[in-house]
C-alpha atoms as a PDB file:
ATOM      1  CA  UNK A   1     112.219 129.135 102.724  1.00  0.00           C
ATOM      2  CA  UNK A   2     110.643 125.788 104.278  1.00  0.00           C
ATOM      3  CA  UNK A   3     108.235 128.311 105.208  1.00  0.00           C
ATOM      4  CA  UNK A   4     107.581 129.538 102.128  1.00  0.00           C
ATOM      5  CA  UNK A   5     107.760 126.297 100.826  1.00  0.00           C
ATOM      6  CA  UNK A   6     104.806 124.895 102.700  1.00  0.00           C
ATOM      7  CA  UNK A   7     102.263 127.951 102.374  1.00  0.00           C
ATOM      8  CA  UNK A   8     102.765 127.127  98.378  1.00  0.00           C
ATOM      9  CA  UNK A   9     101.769 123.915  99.134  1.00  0.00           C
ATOM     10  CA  UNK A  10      98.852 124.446 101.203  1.00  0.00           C
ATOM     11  CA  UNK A  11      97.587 126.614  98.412  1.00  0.00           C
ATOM     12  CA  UNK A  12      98.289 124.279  95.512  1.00  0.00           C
ATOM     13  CA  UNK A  13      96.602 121.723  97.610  1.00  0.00           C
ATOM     14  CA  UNK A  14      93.732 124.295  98.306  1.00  0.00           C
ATOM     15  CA  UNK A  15      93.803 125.332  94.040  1.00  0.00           C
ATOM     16  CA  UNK A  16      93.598 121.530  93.245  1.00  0.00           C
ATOM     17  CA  UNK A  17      90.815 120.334  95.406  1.00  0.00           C
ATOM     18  CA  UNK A  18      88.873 123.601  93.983  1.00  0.00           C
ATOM     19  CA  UNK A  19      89.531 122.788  90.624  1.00  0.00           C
ATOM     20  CA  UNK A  20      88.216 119.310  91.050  1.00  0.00           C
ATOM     21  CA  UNK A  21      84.945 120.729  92.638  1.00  0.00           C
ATOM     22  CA  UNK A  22      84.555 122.865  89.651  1.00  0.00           C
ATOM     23  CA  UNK A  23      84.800 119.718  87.102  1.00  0.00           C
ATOM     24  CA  UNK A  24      83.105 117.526  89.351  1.00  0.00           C
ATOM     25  CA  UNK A  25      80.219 120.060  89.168  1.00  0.00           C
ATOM     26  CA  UNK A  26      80.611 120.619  85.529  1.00  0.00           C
ATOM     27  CA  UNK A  27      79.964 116.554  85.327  1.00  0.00           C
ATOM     28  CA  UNK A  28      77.047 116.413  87.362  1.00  0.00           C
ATOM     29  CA  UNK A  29      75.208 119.748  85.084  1.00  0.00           C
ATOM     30  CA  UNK A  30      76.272 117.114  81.964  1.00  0.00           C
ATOM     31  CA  UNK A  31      74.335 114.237  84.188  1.00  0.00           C
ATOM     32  CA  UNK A  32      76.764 111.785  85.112  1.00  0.00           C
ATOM     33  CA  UNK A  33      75.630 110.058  87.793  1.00  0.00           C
ATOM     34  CA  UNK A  34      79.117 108.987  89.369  1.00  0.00           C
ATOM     35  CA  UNK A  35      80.100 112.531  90.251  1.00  0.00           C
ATOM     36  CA  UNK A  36      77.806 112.911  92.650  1.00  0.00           C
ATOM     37  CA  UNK A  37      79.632 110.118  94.509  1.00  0.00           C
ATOM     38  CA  UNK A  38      83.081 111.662  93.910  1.00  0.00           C
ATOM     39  CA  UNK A  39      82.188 115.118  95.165  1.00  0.00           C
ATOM     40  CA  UNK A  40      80.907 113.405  98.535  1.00  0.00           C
ATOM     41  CA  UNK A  41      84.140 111.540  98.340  1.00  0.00           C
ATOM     42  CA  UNK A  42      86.261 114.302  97.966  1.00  0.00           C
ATOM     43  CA  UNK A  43      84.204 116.103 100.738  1.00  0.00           C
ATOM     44  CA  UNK A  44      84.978 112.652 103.233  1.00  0.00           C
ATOM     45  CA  UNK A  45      88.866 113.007 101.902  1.00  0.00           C
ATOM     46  CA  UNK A  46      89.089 116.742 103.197  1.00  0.00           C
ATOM     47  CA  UNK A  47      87.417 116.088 106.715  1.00  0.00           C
ATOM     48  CA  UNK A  48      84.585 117.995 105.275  1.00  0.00           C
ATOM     49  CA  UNK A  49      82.190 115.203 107.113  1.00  0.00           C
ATOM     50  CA  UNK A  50      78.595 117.229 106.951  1.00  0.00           C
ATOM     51  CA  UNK A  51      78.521 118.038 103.005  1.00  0.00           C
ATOM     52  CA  UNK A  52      80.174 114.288 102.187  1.00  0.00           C
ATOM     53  CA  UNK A  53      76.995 112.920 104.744  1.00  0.00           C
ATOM     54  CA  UNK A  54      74.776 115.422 102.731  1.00  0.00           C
ATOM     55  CA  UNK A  55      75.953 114.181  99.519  1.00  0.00           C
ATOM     56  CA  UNK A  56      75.846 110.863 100.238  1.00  0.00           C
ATOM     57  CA  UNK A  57      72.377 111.076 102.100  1.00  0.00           C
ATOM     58  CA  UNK A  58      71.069 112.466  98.481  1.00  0.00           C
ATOM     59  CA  UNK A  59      72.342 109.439  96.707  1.00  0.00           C
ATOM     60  CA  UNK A  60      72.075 106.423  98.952  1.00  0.00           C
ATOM     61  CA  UNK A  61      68.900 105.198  96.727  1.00  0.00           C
ATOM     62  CA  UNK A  62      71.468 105.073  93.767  1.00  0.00           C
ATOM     63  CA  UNK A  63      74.654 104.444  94.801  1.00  0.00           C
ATOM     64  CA  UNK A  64      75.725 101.264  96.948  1.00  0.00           C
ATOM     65  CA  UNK A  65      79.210 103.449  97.838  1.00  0.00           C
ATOM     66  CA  UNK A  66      76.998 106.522  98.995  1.00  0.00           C
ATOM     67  CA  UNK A  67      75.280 104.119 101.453  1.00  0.00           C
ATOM     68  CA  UNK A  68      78.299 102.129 102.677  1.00  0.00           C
ATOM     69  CA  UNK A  69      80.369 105.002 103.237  1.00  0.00           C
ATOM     70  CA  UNK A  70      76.742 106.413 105.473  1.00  0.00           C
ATOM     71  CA  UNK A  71      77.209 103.057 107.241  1.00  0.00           C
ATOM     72  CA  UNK A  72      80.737 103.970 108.129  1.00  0.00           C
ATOM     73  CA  UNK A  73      80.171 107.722 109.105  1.00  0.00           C
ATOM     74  CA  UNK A  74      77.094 106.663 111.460  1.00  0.00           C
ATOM     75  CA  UNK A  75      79.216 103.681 113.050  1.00  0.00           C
ATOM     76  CA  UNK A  76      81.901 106.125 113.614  1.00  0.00           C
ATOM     77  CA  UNK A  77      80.016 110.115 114.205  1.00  0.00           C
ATOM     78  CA  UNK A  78      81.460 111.287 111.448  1.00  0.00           C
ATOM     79  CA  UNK A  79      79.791 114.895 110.127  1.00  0.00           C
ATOM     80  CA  UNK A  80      76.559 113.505 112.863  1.00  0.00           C
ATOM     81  CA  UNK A  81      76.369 112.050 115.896  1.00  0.00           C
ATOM     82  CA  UNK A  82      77.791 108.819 116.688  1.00  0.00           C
ATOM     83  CA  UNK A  83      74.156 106.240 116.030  1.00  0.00           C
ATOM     84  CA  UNK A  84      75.977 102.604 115.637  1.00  0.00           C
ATOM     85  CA  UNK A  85      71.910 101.094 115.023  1.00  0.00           C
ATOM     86  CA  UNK A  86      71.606 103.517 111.666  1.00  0.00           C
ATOM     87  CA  UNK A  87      75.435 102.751 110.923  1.00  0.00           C
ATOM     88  CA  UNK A  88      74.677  98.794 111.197  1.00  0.00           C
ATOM     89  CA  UNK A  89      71.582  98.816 109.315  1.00  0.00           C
ATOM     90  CA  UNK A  90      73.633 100.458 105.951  1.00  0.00           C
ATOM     91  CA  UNK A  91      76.125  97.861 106.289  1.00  0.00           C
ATOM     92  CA  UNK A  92      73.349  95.294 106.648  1.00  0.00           C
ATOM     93  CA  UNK A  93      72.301  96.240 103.374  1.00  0.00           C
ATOM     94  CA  UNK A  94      74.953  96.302 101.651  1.00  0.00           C
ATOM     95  CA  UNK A  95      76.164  92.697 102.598  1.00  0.00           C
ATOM     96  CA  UNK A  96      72.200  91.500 101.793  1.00  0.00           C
ATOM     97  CA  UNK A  97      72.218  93.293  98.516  1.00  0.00           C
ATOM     98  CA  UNK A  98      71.258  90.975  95.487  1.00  0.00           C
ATOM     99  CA  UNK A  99      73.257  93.981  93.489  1.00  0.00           C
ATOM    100  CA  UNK A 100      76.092  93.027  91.387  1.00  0.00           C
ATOM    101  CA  UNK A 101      77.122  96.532  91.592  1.00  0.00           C
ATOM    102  CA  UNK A 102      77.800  95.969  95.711  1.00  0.00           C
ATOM    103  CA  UNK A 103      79.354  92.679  95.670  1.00  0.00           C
ATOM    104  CA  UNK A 104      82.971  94.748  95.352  1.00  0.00           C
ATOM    105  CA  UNK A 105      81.653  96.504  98.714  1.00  0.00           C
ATOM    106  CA  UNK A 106      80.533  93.346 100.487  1.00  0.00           C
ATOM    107  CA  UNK A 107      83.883  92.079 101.900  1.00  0.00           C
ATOM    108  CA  UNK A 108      84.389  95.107 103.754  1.00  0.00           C
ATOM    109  CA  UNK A 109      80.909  95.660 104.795  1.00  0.00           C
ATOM    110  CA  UNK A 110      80.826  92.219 106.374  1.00  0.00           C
ATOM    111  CA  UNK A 111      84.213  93.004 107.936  1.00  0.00           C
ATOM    112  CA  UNK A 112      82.471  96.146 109.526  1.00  0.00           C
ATOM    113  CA  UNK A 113      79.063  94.287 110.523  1.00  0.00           C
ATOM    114  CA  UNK A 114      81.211  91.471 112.302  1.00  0.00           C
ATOM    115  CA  UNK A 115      83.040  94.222 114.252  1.00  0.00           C
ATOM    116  CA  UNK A 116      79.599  95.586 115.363  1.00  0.00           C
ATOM    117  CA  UNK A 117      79.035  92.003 116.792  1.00  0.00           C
ATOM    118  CA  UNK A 118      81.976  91.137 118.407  1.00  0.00           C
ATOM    119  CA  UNK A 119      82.179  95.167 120.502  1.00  0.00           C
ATOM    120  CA  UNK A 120      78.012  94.845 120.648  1.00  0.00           C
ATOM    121  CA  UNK A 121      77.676  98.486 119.438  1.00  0.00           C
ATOM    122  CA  UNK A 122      74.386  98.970 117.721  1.00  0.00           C
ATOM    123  CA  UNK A 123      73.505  95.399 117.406  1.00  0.00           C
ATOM    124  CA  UNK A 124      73.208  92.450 120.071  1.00  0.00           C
ATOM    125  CA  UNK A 125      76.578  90.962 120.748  1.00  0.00           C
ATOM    126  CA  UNK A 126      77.711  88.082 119.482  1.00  0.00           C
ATOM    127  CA  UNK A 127      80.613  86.312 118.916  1.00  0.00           C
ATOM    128  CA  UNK A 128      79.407  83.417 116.489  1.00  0.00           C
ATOM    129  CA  UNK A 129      77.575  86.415 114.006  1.00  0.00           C
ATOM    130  CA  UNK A 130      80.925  88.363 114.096  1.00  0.00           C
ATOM    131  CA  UNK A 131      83.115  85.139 113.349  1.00  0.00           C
ATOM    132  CA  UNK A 132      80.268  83.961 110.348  1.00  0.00           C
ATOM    133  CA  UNK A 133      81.076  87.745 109.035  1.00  0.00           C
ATOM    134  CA  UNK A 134      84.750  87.799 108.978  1.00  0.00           C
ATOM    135  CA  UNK A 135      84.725  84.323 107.317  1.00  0.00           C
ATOM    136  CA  UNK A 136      82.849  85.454 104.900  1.00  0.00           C
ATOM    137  CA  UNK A 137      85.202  88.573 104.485  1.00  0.00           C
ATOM    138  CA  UNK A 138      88.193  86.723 104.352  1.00  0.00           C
ATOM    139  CA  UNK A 139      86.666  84.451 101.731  1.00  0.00           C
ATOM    140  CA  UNK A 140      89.188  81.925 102.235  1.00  0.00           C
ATOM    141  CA  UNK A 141      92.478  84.307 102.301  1.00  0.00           C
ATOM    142  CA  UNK A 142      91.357  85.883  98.684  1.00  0.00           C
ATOM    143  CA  UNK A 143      94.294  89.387  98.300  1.00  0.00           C
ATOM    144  CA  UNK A 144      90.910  90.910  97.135  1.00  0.00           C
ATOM    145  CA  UNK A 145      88.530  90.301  99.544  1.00  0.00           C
ATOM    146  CA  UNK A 146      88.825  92.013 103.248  1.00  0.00           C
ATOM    147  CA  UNK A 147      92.648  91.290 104.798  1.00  0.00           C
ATOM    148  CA  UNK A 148      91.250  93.279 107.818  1.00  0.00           C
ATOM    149  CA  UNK A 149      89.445  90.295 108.506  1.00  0.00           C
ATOM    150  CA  UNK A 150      91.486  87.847 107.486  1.00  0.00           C
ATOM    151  CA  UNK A 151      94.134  89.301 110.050  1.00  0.00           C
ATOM    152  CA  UNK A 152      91.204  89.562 112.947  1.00  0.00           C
ATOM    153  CA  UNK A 153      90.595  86.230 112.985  1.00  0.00           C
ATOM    154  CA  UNK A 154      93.626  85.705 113.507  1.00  0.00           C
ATOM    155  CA  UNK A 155      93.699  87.820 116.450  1.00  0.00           C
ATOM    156  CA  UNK A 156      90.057  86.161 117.253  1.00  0.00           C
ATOM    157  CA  UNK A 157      91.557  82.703 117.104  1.00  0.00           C
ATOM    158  CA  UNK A 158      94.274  83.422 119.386  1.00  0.00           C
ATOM    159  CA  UNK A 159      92.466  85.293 122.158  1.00  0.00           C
ATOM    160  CA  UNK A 160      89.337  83.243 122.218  1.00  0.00           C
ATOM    161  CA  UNK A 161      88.439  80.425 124.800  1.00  0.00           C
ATOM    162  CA  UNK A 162      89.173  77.883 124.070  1.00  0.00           C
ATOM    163  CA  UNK A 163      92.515  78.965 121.833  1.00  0.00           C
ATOM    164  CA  UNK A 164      92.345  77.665 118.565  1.00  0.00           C
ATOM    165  CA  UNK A 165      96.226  78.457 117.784  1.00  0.00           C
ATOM    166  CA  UNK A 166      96.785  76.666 114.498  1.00  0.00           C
ATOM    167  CA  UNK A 167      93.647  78.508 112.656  1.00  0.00           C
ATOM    168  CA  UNK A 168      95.293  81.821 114.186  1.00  0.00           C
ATOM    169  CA  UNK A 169      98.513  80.796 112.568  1.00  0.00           C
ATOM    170  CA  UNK A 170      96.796  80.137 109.112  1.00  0.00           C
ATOM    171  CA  UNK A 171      94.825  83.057 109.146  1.00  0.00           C
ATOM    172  CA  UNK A 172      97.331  85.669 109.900  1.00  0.00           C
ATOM    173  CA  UNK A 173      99.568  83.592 107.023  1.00  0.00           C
ATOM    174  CA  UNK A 174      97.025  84.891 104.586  1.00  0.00           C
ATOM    175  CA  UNK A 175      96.729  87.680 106.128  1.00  0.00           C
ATOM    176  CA  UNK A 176     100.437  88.472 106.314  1.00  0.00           C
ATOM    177  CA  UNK A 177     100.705  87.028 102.364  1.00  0.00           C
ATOM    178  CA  UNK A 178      98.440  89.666 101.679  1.00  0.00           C
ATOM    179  CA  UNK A 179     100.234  92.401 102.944  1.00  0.00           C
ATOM    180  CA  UNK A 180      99.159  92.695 106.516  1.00  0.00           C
ATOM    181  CA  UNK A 181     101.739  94.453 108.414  1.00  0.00           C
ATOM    182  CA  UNK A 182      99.701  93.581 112.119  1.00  0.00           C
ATOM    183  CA  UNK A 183     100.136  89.728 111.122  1.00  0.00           C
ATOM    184  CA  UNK A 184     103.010  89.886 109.999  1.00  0.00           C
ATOM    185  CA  UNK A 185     104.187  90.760 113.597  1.00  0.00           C
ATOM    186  CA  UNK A 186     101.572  88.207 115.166  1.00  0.00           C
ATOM    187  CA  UNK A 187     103.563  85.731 113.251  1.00  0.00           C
ATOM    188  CA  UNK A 188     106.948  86.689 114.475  1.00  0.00           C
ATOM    189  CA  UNK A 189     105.348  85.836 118.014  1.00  0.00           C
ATOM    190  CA  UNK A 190     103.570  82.586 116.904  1.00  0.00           C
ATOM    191  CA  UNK A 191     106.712  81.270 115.769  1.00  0.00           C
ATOM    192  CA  UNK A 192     108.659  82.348 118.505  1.00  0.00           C
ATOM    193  CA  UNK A 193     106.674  80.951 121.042  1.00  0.00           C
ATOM    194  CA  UNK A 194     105.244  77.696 119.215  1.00  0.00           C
ATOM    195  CA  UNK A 195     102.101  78.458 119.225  1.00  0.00           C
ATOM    196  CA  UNK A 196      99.781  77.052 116.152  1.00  0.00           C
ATOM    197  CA  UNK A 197     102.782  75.912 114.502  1.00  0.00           C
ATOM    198  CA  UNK A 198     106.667  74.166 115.775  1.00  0.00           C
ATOM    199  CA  UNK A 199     109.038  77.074 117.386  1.00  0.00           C
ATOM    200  CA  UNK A 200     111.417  78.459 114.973  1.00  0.00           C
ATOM    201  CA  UNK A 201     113.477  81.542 116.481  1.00  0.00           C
ATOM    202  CA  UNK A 202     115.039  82.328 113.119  1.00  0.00           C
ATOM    203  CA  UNK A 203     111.862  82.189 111.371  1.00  0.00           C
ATOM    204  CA  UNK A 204     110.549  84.388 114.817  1.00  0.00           C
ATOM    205  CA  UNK A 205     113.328  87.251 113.786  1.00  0.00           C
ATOM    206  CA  UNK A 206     112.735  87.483 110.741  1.00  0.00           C
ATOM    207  CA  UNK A 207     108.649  88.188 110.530  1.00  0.00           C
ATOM    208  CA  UNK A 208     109.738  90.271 113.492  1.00  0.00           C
ATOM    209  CA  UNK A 209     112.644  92.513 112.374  1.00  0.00           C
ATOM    210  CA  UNK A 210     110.673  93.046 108.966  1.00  0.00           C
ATOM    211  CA  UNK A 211     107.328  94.086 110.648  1.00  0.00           C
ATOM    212  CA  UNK A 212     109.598  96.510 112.868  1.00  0.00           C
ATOM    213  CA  UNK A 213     111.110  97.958 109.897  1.00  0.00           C
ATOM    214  CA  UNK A 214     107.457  98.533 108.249  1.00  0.00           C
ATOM    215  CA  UNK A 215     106.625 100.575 111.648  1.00  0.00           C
ATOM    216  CA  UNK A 216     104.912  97.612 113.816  1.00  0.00           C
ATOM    217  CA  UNK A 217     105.750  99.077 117.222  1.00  0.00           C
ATOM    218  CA  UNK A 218     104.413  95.910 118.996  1.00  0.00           C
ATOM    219  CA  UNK A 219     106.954  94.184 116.984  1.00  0.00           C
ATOM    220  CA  UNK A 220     109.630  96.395 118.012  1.00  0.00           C
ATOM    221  CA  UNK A 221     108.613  96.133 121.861  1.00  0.00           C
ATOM    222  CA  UNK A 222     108.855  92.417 121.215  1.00  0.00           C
ATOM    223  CA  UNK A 223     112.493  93.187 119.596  1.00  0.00           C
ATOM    224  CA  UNK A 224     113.515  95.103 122.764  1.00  0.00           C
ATOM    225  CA  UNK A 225     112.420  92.509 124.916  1.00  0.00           C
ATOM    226  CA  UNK A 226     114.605  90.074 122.614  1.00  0.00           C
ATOM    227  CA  UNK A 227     117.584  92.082 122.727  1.00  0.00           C
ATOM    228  CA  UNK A 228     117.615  92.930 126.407  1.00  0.00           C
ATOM    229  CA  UNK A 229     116.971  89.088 127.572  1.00  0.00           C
ATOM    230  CA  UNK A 230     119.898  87.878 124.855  1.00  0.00           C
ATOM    231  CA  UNK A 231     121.650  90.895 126.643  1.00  0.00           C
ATOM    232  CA  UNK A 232     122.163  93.212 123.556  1.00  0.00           C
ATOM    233  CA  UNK A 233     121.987  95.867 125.658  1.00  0.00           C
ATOM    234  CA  UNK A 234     123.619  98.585 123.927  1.00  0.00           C
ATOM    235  CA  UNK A 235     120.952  97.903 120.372  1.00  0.00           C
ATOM    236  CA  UNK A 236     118.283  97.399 123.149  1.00  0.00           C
ATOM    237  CA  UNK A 237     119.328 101.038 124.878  1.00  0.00           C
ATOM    238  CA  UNK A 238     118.961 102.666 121.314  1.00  0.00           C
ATOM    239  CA  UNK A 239     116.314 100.678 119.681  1.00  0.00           C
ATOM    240  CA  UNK A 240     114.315 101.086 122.782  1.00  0.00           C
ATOM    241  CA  UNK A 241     114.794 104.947 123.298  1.00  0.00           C
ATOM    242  CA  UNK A 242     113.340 105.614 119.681  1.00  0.00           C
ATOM    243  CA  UNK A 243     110.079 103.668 120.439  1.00  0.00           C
ATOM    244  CA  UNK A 244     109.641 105.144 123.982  1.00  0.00           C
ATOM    245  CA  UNK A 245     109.980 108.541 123.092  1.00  0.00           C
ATOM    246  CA  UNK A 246     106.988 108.129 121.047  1.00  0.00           C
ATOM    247  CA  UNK A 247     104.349 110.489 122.118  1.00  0.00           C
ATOM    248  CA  UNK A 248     101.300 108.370 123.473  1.00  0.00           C
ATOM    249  CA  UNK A 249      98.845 111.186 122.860  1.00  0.00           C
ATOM    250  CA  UNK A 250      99.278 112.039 119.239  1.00  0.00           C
ATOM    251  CA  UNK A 251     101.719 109.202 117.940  1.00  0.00           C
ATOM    252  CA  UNK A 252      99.806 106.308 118.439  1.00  0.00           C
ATOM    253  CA  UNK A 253      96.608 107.337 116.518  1.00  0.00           C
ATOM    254  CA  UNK A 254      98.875 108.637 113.567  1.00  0.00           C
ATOM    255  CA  UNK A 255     100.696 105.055 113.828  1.00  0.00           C
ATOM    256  CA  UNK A 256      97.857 103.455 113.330  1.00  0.00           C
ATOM    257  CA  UNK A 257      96.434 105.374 110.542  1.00  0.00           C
ATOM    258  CA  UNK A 258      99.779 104.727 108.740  1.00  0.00           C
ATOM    259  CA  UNK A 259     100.084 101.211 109.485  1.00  0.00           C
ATOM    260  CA  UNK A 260      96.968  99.943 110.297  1.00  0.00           C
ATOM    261  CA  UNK A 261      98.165  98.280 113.262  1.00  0.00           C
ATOM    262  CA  UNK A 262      95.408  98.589 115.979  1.00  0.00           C
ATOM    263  CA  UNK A 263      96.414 100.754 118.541  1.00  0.00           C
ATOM    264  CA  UNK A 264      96.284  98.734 121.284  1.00  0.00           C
ATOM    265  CA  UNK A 265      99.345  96.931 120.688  1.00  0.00           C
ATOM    266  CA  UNK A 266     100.917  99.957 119.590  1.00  0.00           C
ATOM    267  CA  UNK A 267     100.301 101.230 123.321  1.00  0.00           C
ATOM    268  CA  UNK A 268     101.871  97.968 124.379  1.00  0.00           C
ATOM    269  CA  UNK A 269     105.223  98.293 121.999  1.00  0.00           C
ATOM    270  CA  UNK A 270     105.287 101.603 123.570  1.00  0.00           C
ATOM    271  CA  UNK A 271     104.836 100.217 126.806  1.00  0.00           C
ATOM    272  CA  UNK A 272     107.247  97.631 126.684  1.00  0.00           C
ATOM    273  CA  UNK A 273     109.757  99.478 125.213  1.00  0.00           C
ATOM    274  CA  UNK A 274     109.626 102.286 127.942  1.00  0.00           C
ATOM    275  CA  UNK A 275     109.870  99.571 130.817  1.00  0.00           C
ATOM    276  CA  UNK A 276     113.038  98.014 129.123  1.00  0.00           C
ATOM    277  CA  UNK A 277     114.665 101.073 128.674  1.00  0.00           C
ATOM    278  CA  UNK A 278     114.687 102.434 132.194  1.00  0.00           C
ATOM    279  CA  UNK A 279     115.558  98.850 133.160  1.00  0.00           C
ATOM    280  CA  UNK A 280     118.294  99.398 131.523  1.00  0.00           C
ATOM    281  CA  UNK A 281     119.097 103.389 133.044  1.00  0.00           C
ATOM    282  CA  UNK A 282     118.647 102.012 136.447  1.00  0.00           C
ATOM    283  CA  UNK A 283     121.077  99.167 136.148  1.00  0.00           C
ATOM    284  CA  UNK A 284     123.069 101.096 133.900  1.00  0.00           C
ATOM    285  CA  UNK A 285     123.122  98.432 131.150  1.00  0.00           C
ATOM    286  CA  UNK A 286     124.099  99.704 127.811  1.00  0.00           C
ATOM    287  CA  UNK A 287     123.996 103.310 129.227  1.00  0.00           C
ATOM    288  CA  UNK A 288     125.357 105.564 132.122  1.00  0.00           C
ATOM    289  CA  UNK A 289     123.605 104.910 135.022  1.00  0.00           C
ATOM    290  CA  UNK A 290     120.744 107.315 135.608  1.00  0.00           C
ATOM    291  CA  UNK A 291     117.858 106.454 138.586  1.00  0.00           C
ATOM    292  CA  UNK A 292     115.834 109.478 138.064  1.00  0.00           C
ATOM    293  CA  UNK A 293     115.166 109.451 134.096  1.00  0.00           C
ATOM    294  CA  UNK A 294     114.975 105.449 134.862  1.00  0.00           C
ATOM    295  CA  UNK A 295     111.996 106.131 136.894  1.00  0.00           C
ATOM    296  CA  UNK A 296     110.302 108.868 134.119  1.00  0.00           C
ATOM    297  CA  UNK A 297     110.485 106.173 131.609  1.00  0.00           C
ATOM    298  CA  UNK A 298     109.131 103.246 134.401  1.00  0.00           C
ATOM    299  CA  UNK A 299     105.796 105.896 135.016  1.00  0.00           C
ATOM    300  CA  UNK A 300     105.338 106.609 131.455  1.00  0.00           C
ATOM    301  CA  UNK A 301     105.448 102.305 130.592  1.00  0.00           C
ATOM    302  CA  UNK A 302     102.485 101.954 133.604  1.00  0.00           C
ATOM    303  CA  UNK A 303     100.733 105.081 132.451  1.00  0.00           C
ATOM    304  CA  UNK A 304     100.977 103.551 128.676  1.00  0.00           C
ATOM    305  CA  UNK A 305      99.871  99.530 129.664  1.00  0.00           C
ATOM    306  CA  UNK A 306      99.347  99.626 133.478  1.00  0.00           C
ATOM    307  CA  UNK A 307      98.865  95.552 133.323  1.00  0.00           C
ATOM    308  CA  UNK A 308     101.971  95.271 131.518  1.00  0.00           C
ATOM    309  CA  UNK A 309     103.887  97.280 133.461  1.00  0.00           C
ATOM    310  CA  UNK A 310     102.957  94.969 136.433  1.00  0.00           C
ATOM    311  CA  UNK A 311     103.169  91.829 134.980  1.00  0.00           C
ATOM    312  CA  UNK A 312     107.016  92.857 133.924  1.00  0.00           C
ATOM    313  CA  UNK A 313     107.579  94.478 137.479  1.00  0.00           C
ATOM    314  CA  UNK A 314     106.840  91.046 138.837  1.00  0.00           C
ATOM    315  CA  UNK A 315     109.671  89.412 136.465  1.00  0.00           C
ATOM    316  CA  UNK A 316     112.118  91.856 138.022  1.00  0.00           C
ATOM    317  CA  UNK A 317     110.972  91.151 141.800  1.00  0.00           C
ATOM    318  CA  UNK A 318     111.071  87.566 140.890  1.00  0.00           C
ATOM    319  CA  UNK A 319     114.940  88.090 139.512  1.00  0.00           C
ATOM    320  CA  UNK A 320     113.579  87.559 135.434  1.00  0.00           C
ATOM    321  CA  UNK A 321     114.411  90.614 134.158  1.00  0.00           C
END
């Protein structure tokens, strides 16, 4: 039956996506301009990445979308090979445009461009360039202008040297205001550690324990941590198991699609939440004691986060943990 049940699907998906071709075509015999864009669209949508980069190619003089969405599929080898210079340049115009018709596109574009500067991928590096860019994106913590960037300066803030904690804190606020389920867990840290604003554990748990529940694995590594040190051990045992029997190869980038959450710190949620958990088997602490799955889930934490796992290893020499 569930067999069954998903062939119908797959065909009602494949009936639909035909039918739309068919009055997306039907549109573009009558002349309207705008289905050319939605047939490339649709293309992109599917994974069908060399007619959407055809399509889009054949419009880019007319459409500002068409030539972002070019920007993105260069950046990124999507339907061509990977060419970050030609990917940079479409973004560049977009965000230069004079076009009232791109300013809805600008925010992300700029977002993209200051990305390009900070990793140095088809465009000098530069740290100042990327930060002017995802100002301008965040345009002051506006729900309608790019909350990518508003939460990557707050990541920028916090990593940067020197620190400058207390614009971290305010930008993943907006960010977080705004719906930003990485921030939101950046928060739950900021406050539970002081940092950029006055320590607050209850306000900590809270951000925390509500980014977990949206799927923030870094905020549910941060949870296990929490529970183990508070000695919880029987919710850190089962909260941790679920997290570390994640699979690292295809979990994390389907996490991330879903939440948006980079997947770097989902690798360390992951990470963490493997290394407390056979902590926990090997001083049979909330479970049966059990050495050899202890040491499965210890090799799977350093394959995950190999710094982690070291820098936690030297809490439990030093009697921490």
């Amino acid at each position: 039956m569930e067999f069954f049940s998903f062939l119908s699907d797959h065909y009602s998906h494949a009936n639909l996506v035909d039918r739309a071709l068919q009055l997306l075509k039907e549109r573009i015999r009558r002349g309207d301009a705008m289905a050319y864009f939605l047939r490339g669209q649709l293309y992109f949508e599917e994974g069908w990445y060399e007619e959407a980069l055809e399509q889009f190619e054949e419009i880019k003089e007319k459409d500002h979308q068409a030539t972002y969405q070019l920007g993105v599929m260069y950046y990124d080898g999507l339907g061509t090979t990977p060419d970050a210079e030609k990917g940079v340049e479409y973004m560049k115009k977009i965000v230069d445009s004079p076009c009232p018709k791109a300013r809805h596109l600008q925010f992300a574009a700029a977002y993209n461009l200051g990305r390009a500067y900070y990793e140095g991928k088809g465009v000098k590096r530069s740290e100042e360039d990327a930060e002017r860019l995802w100002l301008f994106a965040a345009d002051n913590g506006n729900p309608k202008a790019s909350v990518k960037a508003q939460s990557i300066l707050g990541l920028y803030y916090s990593t940067k040297e020197p620190k400058e904690l207390e614009k971290a804190f305010y930008w993943h606020s907006e960010a977080c205001g705004n719906g930003n389920l990485e921030s939101q867990g950046a928060l739950g840290l900021m406050y539970f550690y002081g940092q950029g604003i006055r320590q607050d554990t209850e306000a900590a748990l809270h951000c925390l324990r509500e980014a977990a529940e949206r799927g923030n694995v870094y905020a549910q590594g941060n949870l296990v941590e929490y529970y183990y040190k508070m000695k919880f051990f029987t919710k850190c045992v089962a909260f941790s198991k679920r997290i570390a029997d994640y699979d690292e190869v295809h979990d994390i980038p389907m996490i991330a699609k879903v939440t948006d959450c980079l997947p770097e710190f989902i690798n360390r949620g992951m990470a963490m939440a493997s290394f407390y958990h056979a902590r926990c088997l090997q001083l049979g602490l909330g479970i049966t004691k059990d050495e050899a799955t202890a040491k499965q889930y210890y090799s799977k934490a350093c394959r995950l986060n190999p710094a982690l796992a070291d820098e936690l290893h030297s809490l439990v020499i030093r009697q921490r943990i």
